[in-house]
N, C-alpha and C. Protein backbone atom coordinates (compact mmCIF):
# COMPACT_ATOMS: atom_id res chain seq x y z
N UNK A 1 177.42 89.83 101.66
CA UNK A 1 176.99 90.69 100.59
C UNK A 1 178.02 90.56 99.46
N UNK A 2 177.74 90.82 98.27
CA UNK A 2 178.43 90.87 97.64
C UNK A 2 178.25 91.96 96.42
N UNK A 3 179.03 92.57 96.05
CA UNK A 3 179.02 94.05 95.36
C UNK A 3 179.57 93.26 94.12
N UNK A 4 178.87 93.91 92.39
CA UNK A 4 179.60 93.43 91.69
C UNK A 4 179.49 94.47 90.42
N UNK A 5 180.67 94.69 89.86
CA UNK A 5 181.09 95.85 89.05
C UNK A 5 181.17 95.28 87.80
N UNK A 6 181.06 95.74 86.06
CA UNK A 6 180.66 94.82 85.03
C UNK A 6 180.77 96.15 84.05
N UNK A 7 181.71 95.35 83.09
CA UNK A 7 181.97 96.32 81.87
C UNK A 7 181.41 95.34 80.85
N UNK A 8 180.76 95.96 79.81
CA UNK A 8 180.28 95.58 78.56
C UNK A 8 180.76 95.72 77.32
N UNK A 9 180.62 95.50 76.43
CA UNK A 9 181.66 94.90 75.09
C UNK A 9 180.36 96.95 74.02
N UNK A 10 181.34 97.29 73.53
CA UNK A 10 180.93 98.01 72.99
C UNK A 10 179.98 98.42 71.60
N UNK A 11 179.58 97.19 70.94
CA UNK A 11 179.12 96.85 69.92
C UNK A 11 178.16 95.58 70.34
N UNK A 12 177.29 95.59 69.56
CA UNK A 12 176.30 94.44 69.78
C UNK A 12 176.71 93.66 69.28
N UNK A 13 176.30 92.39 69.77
CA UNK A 13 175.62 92.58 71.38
C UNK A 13 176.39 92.58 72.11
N UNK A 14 175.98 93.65 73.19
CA UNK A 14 177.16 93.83 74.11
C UNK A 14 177.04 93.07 75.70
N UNK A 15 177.65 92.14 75.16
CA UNK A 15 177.97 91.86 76.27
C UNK A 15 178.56 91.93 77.40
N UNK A 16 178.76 90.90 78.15
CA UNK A 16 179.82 90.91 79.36
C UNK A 16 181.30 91.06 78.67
N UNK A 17 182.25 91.68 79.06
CA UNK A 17 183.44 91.54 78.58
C UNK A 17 184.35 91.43 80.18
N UNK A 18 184.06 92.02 80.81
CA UNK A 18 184.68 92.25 82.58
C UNK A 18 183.77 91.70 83.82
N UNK A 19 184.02 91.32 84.61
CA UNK A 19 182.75 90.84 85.87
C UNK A 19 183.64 91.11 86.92
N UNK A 20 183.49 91.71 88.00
CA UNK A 20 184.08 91.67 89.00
C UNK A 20 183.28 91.67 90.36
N UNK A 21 183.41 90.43 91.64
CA UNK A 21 182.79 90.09 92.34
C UNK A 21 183.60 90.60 93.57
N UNK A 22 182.68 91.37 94.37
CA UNK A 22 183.63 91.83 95.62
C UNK A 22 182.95 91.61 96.71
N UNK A 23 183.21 90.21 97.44
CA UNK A 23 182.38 90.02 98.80
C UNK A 23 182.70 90.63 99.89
N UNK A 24 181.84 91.07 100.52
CA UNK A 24 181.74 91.44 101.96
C UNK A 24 181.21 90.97 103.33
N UNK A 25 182.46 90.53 103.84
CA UNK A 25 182.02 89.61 104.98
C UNK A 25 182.15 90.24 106.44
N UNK A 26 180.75 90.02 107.20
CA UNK A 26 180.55 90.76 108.85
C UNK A 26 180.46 89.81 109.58
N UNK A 27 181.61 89.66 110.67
CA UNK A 27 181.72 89.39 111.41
C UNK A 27 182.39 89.42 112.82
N UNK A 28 182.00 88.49 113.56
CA UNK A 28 183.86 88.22 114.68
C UNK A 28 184.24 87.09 114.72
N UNK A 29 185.32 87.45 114.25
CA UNK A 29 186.55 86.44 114.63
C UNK A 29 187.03 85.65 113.25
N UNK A 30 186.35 86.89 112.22
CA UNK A 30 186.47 85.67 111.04
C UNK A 30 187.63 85.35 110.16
N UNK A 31 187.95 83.95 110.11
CA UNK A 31 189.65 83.59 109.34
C UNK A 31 189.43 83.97 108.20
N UNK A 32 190.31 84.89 107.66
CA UNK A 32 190.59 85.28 106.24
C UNK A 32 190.82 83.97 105.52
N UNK A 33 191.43 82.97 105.69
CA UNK A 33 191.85 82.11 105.32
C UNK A 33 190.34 80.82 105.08
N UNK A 34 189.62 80.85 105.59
CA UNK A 34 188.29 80.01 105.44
C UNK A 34 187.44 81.07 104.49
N UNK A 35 187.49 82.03 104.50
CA UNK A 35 186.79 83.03 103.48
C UNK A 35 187.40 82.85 102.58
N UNK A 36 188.66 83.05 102.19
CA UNK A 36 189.16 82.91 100.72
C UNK A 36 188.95 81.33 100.18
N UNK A 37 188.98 80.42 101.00
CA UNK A 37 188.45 79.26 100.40
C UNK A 37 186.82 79.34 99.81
N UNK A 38 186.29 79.76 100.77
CA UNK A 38 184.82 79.60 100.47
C UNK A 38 184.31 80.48 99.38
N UNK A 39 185.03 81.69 98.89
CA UNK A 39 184.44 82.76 97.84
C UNK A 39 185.32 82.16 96.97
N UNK A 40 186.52 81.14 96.72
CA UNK A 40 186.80 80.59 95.77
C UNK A 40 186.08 79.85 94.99
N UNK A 41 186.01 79.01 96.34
CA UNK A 41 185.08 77.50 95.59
C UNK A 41 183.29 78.54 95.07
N UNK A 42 183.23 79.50 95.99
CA UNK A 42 181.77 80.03 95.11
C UNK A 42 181.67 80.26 93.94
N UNK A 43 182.93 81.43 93.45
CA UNK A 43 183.22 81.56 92.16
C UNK A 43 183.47 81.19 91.33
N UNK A 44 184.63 80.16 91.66
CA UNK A 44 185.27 79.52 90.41
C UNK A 44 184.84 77.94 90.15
N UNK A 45 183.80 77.35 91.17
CA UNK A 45 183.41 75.76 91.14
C UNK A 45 181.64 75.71 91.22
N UNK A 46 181.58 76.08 92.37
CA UNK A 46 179.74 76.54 92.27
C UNK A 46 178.79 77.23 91.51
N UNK A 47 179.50 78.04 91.21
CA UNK A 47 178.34 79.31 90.47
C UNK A 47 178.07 79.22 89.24
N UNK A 48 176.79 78.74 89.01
CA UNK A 48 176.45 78.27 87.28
C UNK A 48 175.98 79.73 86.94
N UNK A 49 176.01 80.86 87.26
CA UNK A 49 175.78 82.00 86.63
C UNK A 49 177.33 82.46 86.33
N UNK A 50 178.33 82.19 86.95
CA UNK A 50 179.84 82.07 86.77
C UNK A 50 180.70 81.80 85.30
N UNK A 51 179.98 80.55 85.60
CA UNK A 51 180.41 79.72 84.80
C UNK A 51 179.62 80.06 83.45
N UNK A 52 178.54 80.56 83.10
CA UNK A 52 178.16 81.38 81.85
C UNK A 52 178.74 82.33 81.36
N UNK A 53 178.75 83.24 82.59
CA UNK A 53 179.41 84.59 81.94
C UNK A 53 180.67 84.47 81.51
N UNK A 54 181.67 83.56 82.33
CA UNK A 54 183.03 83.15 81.56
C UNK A 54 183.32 82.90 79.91
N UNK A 55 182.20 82.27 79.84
CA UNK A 55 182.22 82.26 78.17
C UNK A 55 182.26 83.56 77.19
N UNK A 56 182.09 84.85 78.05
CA UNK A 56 182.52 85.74 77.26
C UNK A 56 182.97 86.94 77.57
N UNK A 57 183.24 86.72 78.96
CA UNK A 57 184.30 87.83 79.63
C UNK A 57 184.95 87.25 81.20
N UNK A 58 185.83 88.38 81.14
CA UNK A 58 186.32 87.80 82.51
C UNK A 58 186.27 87.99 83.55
N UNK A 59 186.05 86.67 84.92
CA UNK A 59 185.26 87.32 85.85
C UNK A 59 186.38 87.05 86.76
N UNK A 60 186.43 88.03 87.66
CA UNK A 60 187.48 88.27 89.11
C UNK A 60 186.82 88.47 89.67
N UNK A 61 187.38 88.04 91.45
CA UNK A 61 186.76 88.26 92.65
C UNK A 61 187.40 88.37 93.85
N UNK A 62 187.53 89.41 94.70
CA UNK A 62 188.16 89.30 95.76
C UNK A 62 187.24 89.62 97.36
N UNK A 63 187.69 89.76 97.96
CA UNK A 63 186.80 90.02 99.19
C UNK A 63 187.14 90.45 100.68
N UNK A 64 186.38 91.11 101.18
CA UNK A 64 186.78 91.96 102.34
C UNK A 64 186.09 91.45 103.99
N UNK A 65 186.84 91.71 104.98
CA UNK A 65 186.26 91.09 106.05
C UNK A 65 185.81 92.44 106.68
N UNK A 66 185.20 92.54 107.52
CA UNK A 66 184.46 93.69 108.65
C UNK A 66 184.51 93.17 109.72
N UNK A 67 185.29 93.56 110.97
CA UNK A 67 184.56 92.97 112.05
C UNK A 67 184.13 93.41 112.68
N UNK A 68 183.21 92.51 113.21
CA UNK A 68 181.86 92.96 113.92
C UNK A 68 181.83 92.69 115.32
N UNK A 69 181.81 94.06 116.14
CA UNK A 69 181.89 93.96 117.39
C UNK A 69 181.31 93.32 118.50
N UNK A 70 179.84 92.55 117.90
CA UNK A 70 178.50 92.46 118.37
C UNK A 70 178.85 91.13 118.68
């Protein structure tokens, strides 16, 4: 999942000025360390909706693990 929080520029057009991407990951057993690779490369190399909004605000992302007992 991923939760994402977004401030807008106060005057038109208002845009994006802030983006913030906060993944949420469920599982067991999962390496923090393979997650932070993988929500990297999502954010900052993959994501052509990313890579738009950069052009006029700034986007951060961090992310959380859960584990899942099941």
């Amino acid at each position: 999942m991923c939760e994402l929080s977004a401030e807008r520029a106060d005057t038109t057009p208002k845009v994006f000025v802030r983006v913030h991407l906060h993944f949420v990951i469920t599982g067991k057993g999962v390496e923090p360390a393979r997650v932070e690779r993988a929500v990297s490369l999502s954010a900052e190399k993959y994501c052509s909706a990313v890579a738009m909004i950069e052009k006029t605000a700034t986007v951060t992302h961090d992310f959380e693990i859960i584990e899942d007992g099941a």
